[in-house]
C-alpha atoms as a PDB file:
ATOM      1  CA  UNK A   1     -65.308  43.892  -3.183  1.00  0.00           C
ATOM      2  CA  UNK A   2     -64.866  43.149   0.366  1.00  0.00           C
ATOM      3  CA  UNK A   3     -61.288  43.934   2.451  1.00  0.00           C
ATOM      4  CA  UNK A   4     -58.641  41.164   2.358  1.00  0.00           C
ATOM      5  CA  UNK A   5     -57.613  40.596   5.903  1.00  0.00           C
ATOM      6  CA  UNK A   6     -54.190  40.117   7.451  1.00  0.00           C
ATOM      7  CA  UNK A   7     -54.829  36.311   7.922  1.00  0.00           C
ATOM      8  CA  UNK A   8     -55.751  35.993   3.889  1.00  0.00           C
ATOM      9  CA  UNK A   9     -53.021  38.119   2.946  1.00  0.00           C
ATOM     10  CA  UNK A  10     -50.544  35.764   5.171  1.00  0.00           C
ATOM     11  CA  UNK A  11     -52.371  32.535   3.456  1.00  0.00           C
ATOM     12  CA  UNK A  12     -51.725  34.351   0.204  1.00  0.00           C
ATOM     13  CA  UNK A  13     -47.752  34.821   1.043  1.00  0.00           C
ATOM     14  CA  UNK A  14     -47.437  31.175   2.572  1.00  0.00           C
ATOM     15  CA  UNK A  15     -48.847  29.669  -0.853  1.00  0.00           C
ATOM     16  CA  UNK A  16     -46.157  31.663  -2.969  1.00  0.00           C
ATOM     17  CA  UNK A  17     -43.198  31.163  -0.606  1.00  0.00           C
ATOM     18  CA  UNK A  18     -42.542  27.006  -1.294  1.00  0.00           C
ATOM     19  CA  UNK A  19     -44.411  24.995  -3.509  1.00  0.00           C
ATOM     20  CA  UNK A  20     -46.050  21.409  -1.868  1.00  0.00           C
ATOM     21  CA  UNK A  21     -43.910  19.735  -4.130  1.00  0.00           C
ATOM     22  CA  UNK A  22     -40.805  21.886  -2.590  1.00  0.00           C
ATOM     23  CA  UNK A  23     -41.877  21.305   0.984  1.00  0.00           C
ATOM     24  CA  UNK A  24     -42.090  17.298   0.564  1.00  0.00           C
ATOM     25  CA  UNK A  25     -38.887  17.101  -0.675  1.00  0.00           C
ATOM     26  CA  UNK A  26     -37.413  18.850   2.604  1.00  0.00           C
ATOM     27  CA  UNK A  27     -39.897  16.064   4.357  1.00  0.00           C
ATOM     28  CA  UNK A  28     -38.084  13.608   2.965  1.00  0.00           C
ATOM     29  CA  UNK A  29     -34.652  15.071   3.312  1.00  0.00           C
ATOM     30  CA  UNK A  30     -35.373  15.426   7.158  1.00  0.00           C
ATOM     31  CA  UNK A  31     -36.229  11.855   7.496  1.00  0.00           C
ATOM     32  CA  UNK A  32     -32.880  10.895   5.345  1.00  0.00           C
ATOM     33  CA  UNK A  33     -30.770  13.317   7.667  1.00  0.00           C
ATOM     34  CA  UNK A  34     -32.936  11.629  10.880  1.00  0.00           C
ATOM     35  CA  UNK A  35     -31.947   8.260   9.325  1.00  0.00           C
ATOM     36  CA  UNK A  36     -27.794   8.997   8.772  1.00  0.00           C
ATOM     37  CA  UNK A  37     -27.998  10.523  12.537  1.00  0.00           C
ATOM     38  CA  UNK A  38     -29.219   7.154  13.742  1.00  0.00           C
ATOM     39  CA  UNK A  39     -26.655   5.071  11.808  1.00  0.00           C
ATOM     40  CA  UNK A  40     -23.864   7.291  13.041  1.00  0.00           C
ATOM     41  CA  UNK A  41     -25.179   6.921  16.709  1.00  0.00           C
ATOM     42  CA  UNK A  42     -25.215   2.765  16.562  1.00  0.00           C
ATOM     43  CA  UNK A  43     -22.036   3.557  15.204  1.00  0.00           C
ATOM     44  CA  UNK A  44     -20.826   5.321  18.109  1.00  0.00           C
ATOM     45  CA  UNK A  45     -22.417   2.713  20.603  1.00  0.00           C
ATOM     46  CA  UNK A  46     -19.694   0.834  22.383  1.00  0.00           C
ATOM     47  CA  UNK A  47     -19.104  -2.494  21.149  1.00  0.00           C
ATOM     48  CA  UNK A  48     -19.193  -5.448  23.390  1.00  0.00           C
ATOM     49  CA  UNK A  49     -15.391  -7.394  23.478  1.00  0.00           C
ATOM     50  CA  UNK A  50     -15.658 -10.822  21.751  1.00  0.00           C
ATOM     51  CA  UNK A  51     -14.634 -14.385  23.364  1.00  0.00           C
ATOM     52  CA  UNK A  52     -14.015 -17.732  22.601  1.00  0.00           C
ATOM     53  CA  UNK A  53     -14.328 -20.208  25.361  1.00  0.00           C
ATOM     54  CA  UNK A  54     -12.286 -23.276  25.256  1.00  0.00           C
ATOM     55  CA  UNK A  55     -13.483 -25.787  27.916  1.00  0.00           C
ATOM     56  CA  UNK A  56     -14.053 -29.822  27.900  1.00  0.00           C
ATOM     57  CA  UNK A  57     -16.291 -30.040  30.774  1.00  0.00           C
ATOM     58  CA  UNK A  58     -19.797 -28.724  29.911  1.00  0.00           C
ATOM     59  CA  UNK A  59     -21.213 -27.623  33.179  1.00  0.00           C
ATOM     60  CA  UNK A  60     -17.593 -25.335  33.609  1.00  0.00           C
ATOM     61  CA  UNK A  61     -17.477 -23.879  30.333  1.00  0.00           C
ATOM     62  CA  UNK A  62     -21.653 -22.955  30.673  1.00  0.00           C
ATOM     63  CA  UNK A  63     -20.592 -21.074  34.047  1.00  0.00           C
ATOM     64  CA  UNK A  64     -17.943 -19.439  32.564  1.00  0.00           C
ATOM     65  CA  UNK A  65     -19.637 -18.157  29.182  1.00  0.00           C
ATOM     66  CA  UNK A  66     -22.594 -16.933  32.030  1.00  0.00           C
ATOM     67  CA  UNK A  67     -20.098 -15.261  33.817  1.00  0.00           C
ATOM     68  CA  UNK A  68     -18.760 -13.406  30.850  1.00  0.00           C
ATOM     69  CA  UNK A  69     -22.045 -12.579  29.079  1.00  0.00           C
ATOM     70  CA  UNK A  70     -22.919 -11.048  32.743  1.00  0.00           C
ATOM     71  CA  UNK A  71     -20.243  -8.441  32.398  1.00  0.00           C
ATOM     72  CA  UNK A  72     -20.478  -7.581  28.797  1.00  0.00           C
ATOM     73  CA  UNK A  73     -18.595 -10.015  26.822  1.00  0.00           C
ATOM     74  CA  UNK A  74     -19.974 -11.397  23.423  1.00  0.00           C
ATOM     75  CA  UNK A  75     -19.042 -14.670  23.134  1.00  0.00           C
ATOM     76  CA  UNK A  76     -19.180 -15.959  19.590  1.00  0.00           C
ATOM     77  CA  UNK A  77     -17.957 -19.300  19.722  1.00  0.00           C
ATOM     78  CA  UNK A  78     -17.386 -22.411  22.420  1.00  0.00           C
ATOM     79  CA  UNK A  79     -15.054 -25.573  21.638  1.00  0.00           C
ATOM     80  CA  UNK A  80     -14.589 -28.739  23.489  1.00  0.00           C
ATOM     81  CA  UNK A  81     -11.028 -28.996  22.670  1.00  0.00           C
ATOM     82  CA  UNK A  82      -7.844 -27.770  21.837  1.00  0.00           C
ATOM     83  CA  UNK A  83      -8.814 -28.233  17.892  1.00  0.00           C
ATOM     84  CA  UNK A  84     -11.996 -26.406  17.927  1.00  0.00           C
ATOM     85  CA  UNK A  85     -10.705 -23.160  19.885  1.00  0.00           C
ATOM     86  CA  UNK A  86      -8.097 -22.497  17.137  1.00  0.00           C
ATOM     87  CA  UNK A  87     -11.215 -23.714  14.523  1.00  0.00           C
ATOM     88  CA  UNK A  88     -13.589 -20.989  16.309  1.00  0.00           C
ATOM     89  CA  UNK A  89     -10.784 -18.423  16.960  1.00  0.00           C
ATOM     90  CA  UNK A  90      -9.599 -18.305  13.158  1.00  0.00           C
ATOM     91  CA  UNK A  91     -12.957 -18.092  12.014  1.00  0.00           C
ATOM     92  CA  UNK A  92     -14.385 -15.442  14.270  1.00  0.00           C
ATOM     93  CA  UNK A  93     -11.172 -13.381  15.268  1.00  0.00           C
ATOM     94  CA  UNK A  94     -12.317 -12.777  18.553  1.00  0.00           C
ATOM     95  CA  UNK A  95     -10.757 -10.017  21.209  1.00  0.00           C
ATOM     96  CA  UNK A  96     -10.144 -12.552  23.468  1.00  0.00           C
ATOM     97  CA  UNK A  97      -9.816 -16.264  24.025  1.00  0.00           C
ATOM     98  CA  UNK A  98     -10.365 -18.157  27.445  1.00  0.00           C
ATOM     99  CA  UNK A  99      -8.902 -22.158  26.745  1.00  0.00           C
ATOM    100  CA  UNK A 100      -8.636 -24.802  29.452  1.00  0.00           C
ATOM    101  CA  UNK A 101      -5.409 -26.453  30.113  1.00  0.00           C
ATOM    102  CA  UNK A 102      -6.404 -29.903  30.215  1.00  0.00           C
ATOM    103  CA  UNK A 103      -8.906 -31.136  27.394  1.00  0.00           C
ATOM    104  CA  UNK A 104      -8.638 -33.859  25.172  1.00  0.00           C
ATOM    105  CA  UNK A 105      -7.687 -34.348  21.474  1.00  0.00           C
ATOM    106  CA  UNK A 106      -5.341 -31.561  21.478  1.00  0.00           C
ATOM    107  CA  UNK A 107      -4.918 -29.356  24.858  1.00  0.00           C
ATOM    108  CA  UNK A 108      -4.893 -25.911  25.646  1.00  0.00           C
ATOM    109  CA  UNK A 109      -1.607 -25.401  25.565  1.00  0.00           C
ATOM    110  CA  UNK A 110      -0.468 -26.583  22.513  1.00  0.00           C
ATOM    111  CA  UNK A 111      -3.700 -24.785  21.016  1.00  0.00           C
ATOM    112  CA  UNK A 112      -2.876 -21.638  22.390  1.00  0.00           C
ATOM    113  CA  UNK A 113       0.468 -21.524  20.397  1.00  0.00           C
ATOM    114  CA  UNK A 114      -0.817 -22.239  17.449  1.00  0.00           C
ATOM    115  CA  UNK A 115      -3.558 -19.354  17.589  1.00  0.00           C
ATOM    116  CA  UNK A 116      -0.731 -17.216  19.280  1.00  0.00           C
ATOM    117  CA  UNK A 117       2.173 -17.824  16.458  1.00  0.00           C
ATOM    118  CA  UNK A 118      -0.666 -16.829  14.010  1.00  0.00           C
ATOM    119  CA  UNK A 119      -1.327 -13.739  16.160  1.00  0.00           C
ATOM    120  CA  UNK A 120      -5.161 -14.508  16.336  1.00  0.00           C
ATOM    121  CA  UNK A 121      -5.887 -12.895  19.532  1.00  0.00           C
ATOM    122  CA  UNK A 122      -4.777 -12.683  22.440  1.00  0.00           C
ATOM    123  CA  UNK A 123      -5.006 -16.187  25.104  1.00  0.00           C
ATOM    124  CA  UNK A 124      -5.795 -16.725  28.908  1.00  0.00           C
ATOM    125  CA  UNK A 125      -5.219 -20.433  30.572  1.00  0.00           C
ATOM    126  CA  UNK A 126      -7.540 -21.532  32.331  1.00  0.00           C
ATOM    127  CA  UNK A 127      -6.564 -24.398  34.926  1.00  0.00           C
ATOM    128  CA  UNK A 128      -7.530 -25.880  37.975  1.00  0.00           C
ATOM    129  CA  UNK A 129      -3.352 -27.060  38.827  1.00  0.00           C
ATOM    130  CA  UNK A 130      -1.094 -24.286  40.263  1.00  0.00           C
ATOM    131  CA  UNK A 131       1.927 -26.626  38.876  1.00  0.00           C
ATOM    132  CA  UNK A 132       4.666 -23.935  37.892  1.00  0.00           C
ATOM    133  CA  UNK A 133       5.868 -25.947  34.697  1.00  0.00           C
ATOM    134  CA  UNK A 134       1.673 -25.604  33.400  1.00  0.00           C
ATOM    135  CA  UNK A 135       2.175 -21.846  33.867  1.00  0.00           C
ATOM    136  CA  UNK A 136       5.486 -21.502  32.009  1.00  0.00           C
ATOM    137  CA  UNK A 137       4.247 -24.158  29.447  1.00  0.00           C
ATOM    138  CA  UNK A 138       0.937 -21.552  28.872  1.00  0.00           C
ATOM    139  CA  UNK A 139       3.310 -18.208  28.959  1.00  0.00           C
ATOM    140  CA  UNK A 140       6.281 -20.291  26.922  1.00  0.00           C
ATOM    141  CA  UNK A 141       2.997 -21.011  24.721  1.00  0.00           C
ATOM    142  CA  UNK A 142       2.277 -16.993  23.986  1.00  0.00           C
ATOM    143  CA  UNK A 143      -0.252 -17.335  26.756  1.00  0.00           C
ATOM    144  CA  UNK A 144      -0.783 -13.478  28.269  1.00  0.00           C
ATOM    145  CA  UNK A 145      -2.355 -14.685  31.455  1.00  0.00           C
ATOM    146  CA  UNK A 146      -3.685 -17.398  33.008  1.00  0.00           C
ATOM    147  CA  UNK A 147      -7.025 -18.058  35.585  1.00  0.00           C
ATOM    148  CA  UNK A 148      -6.735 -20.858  38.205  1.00  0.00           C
ATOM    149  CA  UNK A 149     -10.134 -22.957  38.792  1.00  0.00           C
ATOM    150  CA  UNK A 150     -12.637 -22.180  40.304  1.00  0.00           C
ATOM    151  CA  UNK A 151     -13.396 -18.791  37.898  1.00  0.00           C
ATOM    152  CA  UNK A 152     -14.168 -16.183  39.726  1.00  0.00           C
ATOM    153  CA  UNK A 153     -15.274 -12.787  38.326  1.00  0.00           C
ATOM    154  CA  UNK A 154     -12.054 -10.506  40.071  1.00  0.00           C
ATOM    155  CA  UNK A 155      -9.516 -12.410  38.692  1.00  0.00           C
ATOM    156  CA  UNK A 156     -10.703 -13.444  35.260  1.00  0.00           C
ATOM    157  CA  UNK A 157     -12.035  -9.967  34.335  1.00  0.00           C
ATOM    158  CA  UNK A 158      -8.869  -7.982  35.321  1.00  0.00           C
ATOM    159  CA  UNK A 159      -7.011 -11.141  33.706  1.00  0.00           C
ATOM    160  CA  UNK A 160      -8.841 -10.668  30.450  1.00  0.00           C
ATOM    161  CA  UNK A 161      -8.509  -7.008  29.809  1.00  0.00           C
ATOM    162  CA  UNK A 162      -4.930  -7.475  30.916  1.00  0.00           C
ATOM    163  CA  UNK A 163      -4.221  -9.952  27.864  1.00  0.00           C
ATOM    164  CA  UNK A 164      -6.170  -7.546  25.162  1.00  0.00           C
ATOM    165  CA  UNK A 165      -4.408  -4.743  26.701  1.00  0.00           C
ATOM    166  CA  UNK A 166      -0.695  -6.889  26.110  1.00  0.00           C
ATOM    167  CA  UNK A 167      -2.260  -8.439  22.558  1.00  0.00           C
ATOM    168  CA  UNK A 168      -2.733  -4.068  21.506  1.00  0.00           C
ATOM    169  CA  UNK A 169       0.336  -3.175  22.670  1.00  0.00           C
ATOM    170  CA  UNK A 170       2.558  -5.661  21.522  1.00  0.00           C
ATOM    171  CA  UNK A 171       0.196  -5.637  17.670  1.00  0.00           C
ATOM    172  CA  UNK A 172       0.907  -1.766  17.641  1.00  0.00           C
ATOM    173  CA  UNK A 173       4.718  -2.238  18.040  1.00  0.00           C
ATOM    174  CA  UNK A 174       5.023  -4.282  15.754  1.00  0.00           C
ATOM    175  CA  UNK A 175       2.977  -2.510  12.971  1.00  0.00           C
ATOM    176  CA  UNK A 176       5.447   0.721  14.180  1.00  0.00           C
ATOM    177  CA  UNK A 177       8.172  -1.316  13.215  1.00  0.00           C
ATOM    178  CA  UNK A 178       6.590  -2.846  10.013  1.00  0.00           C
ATOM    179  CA  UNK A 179       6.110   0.918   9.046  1.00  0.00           C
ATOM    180  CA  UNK A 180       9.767   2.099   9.934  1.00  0.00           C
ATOM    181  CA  UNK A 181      10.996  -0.863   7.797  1.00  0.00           C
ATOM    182  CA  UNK A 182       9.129   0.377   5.312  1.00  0.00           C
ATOM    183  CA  UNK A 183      10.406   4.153   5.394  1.00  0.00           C
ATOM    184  CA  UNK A 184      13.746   2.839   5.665  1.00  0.00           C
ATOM    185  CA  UNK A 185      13.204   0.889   2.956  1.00  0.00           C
ATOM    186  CA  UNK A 186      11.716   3.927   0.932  1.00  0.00           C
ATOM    187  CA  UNK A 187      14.363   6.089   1.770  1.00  0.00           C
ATOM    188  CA  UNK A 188      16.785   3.216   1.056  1.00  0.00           C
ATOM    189  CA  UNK A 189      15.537   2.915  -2.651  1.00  0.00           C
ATOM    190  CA  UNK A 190      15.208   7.250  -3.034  1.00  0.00           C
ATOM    191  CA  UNK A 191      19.105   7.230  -1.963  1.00  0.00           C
ATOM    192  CA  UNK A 192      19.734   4.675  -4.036  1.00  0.00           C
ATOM    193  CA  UNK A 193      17.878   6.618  -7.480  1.00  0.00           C
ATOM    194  CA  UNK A 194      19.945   9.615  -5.771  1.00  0.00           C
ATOM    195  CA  UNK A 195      23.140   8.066  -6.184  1.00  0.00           C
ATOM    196  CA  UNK A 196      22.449   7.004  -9.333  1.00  0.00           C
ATOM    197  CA  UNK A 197      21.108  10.321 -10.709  1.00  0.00           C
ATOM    198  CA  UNK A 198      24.701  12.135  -9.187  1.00  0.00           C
ATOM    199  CA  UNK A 199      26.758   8.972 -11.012  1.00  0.00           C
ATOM    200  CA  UNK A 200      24.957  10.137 -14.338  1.00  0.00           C
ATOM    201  CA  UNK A 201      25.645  13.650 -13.425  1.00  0.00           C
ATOM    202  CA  UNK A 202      29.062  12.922 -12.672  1.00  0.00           C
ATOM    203  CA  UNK A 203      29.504  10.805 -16.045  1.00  0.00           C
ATOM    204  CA  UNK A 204      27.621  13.626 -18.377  1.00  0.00           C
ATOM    205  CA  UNK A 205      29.968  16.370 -16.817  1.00  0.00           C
ATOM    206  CA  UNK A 206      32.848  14.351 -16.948  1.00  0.00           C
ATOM    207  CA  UNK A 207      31.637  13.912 -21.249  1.00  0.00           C
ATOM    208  CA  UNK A 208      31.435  17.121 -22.073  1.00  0.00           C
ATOM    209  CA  UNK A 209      34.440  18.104 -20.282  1.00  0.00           C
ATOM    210  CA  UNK A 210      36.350  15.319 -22.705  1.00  0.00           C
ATOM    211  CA  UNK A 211      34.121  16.410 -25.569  1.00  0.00           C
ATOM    212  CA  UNK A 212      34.774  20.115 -25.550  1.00  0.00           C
ATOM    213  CA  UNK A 213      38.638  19.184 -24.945  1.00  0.00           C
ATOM    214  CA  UNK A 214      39.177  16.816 -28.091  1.00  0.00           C
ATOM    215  CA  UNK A 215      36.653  19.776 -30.043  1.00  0.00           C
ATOM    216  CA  UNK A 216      39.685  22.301 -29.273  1.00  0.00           C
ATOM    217  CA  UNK A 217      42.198  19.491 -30.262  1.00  0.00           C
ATOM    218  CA  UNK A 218      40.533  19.148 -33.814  1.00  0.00           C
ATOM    219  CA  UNK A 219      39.923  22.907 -34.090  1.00  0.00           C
ATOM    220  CA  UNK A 220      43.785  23.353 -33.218  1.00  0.00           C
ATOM    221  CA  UNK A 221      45.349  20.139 -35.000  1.00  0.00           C
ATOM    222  CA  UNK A 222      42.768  19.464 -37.793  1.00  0.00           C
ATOM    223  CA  UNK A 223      41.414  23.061 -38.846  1.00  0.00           C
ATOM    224  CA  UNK A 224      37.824  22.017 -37.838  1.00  0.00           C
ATOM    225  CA  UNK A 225      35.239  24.727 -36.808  1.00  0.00           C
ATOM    226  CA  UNK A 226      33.947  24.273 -33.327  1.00  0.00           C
ATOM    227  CA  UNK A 227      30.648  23.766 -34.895  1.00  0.00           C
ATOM    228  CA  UNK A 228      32.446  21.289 -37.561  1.00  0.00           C
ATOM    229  CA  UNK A 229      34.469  19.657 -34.732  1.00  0.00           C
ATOM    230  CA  UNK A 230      31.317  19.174 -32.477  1.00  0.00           C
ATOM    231  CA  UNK A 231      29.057  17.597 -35.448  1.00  0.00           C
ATOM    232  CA  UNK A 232      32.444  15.141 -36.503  1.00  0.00           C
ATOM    233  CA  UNK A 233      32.406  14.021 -32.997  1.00  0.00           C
ATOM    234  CA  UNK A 234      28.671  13.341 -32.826  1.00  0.00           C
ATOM    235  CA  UNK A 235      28.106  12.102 -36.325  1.00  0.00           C
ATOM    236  CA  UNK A 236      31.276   9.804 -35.926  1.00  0.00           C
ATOM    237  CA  UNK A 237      29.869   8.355 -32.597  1.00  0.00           C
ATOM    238  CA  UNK A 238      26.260   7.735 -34.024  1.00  0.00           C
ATOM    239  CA  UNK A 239      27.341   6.250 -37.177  1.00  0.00           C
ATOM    240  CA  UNK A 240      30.461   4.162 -35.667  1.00  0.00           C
ATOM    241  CA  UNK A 241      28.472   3.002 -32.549  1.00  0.00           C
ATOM    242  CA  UNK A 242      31.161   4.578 -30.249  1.00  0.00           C
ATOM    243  CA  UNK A 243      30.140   6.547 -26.741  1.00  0.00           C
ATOM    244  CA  UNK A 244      31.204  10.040 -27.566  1.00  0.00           C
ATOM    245  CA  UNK A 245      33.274   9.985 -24.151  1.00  0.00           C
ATOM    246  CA  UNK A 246      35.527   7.030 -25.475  1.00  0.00           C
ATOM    247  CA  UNK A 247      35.397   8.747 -28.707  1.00  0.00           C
ATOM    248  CA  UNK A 248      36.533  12.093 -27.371  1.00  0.00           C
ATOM    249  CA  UNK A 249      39.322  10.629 -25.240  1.00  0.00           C
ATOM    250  CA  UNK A 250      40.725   8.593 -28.442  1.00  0.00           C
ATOM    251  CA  UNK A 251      41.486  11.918 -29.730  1.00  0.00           C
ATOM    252  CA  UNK A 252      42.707  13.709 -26.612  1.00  0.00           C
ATOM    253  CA  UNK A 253      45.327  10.346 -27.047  1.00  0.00           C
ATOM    254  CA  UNK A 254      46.120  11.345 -30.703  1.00  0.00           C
ATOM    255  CA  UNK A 255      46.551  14.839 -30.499  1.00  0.00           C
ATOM    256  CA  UNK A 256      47.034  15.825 -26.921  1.00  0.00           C
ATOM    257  CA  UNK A 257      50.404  13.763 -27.221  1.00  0.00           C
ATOM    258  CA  UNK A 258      51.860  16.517 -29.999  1.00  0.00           C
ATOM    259  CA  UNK A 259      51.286  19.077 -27.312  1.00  0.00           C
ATOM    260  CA  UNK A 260      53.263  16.942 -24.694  1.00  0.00           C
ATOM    261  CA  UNK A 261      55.874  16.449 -27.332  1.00  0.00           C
ATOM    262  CA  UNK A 262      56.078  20.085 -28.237  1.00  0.00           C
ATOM    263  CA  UNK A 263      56.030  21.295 -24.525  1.00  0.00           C
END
């Protein structure tokens, strides 16, 4: 019998360490873990602000949606009108919306308070006019900011991430105060179970109190035991339908007055 070597006695302790079956199992649970890692990772990756762009002329609103798609935007949906923006921006809930002052059917003014008394997202005019009563109309409207014509990429961009920035803030005040309403409300309703709770307290203590009175009345006046005086009292009230307080204070009436009238 020849000499097992150090490489067949290794062989020999690999084979007995895991099984094949055991080591395709951790195979697979690598390529699950590999899997999960990836997931989390797309997860992680930055996700491109969404846009709706509302503008009637086609050769503008192709520039503009260009422009945007150039630096990063998504945009998910492009209307002709006043009536299709608040169409596209209630059905895609973008981050942002770009809408044109002047289009037809219904114009961008008018469309942007409708999406912005519905609290859609946030809006930015768009106009070629520098009138002052446009601008007030759009910021009167719930505009957040507004782009004159011709677009250019340092004013919309800033404009743009101003408006989200506004449409965050103002959303997260106003789910602070939702949720302070509600914790008032909370504590409101706990007070209220708290009064009630002492009233009861207040009522049972002020019971007994009458209670264990009239039970000395009858154990003084009527020769009752203070057991037999308590079970009268409680037997009387269950079988006569009286509260055991009114009860009690009927006697403390009867009897109590032969004490005043002795004293």
């Amino acid at each position: 019998m020849g000499r097992m070597t150090v490489q067949d006695m290794d062989k020999e302790h690999e084979e007995e360490v895991l099984t094949e079956e055991e080591l395709d199992t951790l195979a697979a649970d690598g390529d699950a873990a590999s899997e999960a890692e990836q997931d989390e990772e797309k997860k992680t990756e930055k996700r491109k602000p969404t846009v709706v762009v509302a503008e009637d002329e086609s050769v503008n609103r192709m520039d503009l949606v260009a422009m945007l798609e150039d630096n990063g935007y998504d945009v998910v949906g492009q209307a002709a009108n006043g009536e299709e923006a608040i169409e596209l921006t209630r059905k895609f809930k973008p981050d942002v919306v770009c809408m044109d002052v002047k289009m037809p059917h219904m114009d961008g003014i008018t469309a942007a308070g409708v999406i912005c008394d519905e609290n859609i997202a946030p809006v930015v005019m768009l106009t070629a006019f520098s009138q002052i009563d446009l601008v007030e109309q759009a910021i009167g409207a719930g505009a957040m900011a507004y782009v004159t014509k011709p677009y250019e990429e340092s004013k919309l961009l800033p404009a743009l991430a101003v408006a989200m920035g506004r449409f965050a803030e103002i959303n997260e005040l106003l789910d602070s105060v939702e949720r302070n309403e509600s914790e008032l409300k909370d504590t409101q309703e706990k007070l209220k179970d708290t009064e009630e709770q002492l009233k009861k307290a207040q009522d049972t203590l002020e019971e007994r109190k009458l209670v264990d009175r009239a039970k000395g009345l009858l154990m003084d006046k009527a020769n009752f035991t203070e057991q037999g005086a308590f079970r009268w009292i409680q037997k009387t009230s269950m079988d006569q339908r009286i509260p055991k307080k009114r009860l009690a204070q009927a006697i403390i009436e009867k009897y109590g007055e032969d004490d005043q009238d002795n004293d």
